[in-house]
N, C-alpha and C. Protein backbone atom coordinates (compact mmCIF):
# COMPACT_ATOMS: atom_id res chain seq x y z
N UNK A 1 46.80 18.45 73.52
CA UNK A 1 48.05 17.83 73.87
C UNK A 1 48.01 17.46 75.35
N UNK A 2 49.16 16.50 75.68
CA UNK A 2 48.87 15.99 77.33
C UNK A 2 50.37 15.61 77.56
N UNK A 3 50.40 15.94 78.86
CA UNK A 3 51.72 15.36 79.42
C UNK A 3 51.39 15.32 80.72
N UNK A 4 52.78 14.41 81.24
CA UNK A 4 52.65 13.87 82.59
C UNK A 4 53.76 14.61 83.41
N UNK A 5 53.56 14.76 85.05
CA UNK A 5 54.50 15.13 85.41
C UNK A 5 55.69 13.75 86.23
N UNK A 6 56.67 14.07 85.51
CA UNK A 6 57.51 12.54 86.23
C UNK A 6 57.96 12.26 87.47
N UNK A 7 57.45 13.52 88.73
CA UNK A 7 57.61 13.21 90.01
C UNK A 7 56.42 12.48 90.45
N UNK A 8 55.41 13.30 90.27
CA UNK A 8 54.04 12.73 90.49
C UNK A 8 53.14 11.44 89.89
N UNK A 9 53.29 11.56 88.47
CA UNK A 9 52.72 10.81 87.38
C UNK A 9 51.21 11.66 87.31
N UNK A 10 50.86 12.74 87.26
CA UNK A 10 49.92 13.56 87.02
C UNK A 10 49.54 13.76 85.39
N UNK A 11 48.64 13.48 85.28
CA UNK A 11 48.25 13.68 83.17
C UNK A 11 47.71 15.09 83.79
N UNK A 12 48.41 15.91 82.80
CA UNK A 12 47.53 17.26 82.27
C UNK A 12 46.92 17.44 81.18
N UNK A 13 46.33 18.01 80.62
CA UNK A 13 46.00 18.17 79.36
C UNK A 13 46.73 19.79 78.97
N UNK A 14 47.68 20.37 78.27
CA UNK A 14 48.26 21.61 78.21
C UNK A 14 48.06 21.91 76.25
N UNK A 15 48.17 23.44 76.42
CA UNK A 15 48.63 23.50 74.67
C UNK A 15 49.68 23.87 73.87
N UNK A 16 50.15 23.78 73.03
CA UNK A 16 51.45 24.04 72.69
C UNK A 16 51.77 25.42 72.62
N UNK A 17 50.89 26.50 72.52
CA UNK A 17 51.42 27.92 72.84
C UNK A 17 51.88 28.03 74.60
N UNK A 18 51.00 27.69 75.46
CA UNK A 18 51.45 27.91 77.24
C UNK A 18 52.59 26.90 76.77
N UNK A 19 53.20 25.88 76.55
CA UNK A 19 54.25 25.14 76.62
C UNK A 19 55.60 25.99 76.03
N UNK A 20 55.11 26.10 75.03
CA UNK A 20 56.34 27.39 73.92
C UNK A 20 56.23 28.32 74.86
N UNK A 21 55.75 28.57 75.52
CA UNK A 21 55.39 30.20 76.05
C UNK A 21 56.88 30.28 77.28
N UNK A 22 56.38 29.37 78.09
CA UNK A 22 57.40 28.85 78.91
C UNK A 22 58.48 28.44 79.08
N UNK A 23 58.95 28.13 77.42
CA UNK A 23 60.23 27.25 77.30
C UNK A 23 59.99 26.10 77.70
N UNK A 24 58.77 25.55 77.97
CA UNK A 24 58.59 23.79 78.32
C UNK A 24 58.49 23.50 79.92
N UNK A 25 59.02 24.64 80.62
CA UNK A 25 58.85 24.39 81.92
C UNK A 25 57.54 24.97 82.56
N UNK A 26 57.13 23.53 83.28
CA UNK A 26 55.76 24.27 83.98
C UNK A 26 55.52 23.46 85.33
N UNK A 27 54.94 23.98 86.09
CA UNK A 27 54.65 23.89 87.51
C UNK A 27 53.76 22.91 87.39
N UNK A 28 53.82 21.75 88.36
CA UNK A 28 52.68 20.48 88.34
C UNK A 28 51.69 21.01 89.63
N UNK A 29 50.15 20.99 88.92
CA UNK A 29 49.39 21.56 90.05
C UNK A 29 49.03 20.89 90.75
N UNK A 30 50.01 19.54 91.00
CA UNK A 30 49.82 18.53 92.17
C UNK A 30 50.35 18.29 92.99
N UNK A 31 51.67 18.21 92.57
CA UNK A 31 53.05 18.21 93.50
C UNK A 31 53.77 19.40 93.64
N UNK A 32 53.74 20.26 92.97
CA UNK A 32 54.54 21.65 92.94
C UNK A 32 55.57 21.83 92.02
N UNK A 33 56.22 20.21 91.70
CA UNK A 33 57.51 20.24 91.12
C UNK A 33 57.64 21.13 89.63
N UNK A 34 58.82 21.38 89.07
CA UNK A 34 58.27 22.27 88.33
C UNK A 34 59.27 21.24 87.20
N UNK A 35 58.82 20.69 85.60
CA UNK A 35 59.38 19.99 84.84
C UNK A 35 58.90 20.44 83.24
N UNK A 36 59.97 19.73 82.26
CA UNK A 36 59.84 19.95 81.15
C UNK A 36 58.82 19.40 80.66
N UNK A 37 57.47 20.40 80.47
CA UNK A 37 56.30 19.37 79.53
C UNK A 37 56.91 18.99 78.34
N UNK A 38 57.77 19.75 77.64
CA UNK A 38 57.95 19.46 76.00
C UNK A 38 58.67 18.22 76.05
N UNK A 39 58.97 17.30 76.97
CA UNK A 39 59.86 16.27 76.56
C UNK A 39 58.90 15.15 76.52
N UNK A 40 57.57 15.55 76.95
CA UNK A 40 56.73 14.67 77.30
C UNK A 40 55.38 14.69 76.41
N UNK A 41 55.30 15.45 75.45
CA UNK A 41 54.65 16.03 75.05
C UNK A 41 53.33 15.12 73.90
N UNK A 42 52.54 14.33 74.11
CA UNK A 42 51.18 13.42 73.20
C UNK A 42 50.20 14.42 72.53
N UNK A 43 49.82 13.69 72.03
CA UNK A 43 48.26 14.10 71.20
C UNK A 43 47.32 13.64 71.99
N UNK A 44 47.44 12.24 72.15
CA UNK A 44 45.98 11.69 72.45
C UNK A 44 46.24 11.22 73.96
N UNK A 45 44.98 10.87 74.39
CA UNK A 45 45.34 10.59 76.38
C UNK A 45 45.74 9.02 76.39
N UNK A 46 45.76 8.18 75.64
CA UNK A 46 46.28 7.15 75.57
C UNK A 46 47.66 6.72 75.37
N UNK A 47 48.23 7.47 74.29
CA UNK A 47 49.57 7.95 74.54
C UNK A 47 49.96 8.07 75.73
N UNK A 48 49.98 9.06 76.04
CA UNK A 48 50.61 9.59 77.10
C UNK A 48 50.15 8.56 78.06
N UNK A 49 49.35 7.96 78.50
CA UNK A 49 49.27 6.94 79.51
C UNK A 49 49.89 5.86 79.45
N UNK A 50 50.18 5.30 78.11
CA UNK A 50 51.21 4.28 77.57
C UNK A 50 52.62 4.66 78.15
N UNK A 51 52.69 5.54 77.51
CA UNK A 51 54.17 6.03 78.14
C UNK A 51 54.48 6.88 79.26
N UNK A 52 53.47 7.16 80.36
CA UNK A 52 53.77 7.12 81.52
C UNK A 52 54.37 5.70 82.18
N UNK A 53 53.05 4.36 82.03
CA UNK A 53 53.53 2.97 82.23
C UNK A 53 54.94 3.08 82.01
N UNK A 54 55.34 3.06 80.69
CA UNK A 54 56.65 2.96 80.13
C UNK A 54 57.68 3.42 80.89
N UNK A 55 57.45 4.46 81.41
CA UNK A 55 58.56 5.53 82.19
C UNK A 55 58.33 5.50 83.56
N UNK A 56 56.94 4.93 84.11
CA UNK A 56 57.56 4.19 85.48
C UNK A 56 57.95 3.02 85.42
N UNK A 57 57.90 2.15 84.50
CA UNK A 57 58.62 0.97 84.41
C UNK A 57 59.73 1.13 84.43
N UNK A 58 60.64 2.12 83.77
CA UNK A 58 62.05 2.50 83.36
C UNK A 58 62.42 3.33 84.98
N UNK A 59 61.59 3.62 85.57
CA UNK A 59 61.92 4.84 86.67
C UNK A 59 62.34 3.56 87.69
N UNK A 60 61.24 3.18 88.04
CA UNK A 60 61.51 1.17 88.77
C UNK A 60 62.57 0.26 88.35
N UNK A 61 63.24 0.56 87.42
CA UNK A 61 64.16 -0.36 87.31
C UNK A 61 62.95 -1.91 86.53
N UNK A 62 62.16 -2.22 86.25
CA UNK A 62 61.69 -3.50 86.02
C UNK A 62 61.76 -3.74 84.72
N UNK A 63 61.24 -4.69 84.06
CA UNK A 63 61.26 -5.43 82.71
C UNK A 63 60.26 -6.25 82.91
N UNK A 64 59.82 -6.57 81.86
CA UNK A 64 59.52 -8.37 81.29
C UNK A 64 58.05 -8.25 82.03
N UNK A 65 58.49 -9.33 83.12
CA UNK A 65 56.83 -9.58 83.74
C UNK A 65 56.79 -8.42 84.93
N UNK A 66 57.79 -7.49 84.69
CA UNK A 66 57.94 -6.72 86.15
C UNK A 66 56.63 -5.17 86.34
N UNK A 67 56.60 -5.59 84.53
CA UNK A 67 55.30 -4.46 84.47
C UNK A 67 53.96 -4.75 84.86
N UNK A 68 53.43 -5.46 85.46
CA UNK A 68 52.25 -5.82 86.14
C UNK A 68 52.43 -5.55 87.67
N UNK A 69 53.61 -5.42 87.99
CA UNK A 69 53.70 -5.06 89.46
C UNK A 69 53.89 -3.29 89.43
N UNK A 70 53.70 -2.66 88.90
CA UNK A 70 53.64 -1.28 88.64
C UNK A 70 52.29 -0.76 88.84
N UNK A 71 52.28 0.02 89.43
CA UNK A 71 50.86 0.91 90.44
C UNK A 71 51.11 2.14 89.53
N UNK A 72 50.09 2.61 88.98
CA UNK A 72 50.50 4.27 88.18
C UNK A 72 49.07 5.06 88.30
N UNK A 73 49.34 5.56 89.40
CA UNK A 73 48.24 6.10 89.99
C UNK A 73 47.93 7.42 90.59
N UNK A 74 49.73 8.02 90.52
CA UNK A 74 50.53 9.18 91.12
C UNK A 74 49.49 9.27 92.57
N UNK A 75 49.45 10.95 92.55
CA UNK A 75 48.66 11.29 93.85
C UNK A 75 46.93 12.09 93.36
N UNK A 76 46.68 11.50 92.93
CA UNK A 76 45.66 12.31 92.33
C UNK A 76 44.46 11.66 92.54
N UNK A 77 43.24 12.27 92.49
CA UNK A 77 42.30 11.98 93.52
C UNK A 77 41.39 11.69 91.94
N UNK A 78 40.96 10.18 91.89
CA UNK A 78 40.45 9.97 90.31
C UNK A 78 38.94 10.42 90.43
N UNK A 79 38.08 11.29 91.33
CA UNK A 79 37.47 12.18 90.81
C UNK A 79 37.53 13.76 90.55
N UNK A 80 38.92 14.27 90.34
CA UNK A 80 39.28 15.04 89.89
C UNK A 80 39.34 15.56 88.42
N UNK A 81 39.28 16.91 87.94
CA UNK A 81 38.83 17.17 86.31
C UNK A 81 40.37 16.84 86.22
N UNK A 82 40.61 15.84 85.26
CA UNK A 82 41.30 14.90 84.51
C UNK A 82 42.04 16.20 83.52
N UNK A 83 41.76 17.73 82.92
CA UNK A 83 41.57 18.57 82.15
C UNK A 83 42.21 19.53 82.70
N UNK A 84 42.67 19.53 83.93
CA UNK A 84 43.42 20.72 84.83
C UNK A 84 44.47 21.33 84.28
N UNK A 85 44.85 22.53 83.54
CA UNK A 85 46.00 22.93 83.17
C UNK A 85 46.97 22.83 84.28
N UNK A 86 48.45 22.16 83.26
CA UNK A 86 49.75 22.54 84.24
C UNK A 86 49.87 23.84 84.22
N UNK A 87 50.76 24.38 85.50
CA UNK A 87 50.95 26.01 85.52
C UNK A 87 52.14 26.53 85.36
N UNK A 88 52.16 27.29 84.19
CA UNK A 88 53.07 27.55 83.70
C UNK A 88 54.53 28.28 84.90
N UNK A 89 55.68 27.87 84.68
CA UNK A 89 56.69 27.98 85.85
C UNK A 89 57.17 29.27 85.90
């Protein structure tokens, strides 16, 4: 399973027991912020990258052709393990 964190835009990869475990809240090991994985919650890493786009598009206010001007790149250093558990809050 994978989710993103919506301050940062960080993909984790997490599993549904640490998520249940927590009540859904978990610490982003990028930004610190601490958010509901379960609302965010994919199977596959494509998913969830779809609908990150989606939800910074919606976070931006844009539409239409406004999604090509969208950067989704959070703060994360893209040779980093992509696989990092979120930490549970």
């Amino acid at each position: 399973m994978y989710t993103f964190c919506p301050d940062c835009a960080t993909i984790f990869s997490v599993s549904t027991e640490h998520v249940d475990a927590a009540g859904g809240q978990v610490r982003c090991g990028a930004c610190a912020k601490v958010f509901n994985a379960s609302a965010n919650l994919y199977e596959d890493l494509s998913l969830v990258r779809t609908a990150l786009v989606e939800y910074s598009v919606q976070k931006a206010g844009l539409s239409g052709d406004g999604i090509s001007a969208v950067r989704v790149s959070g703060r994360q250093d893209p040779n980093r393990d992509k696989s990092a558990p979120a930490v549970p809050a």
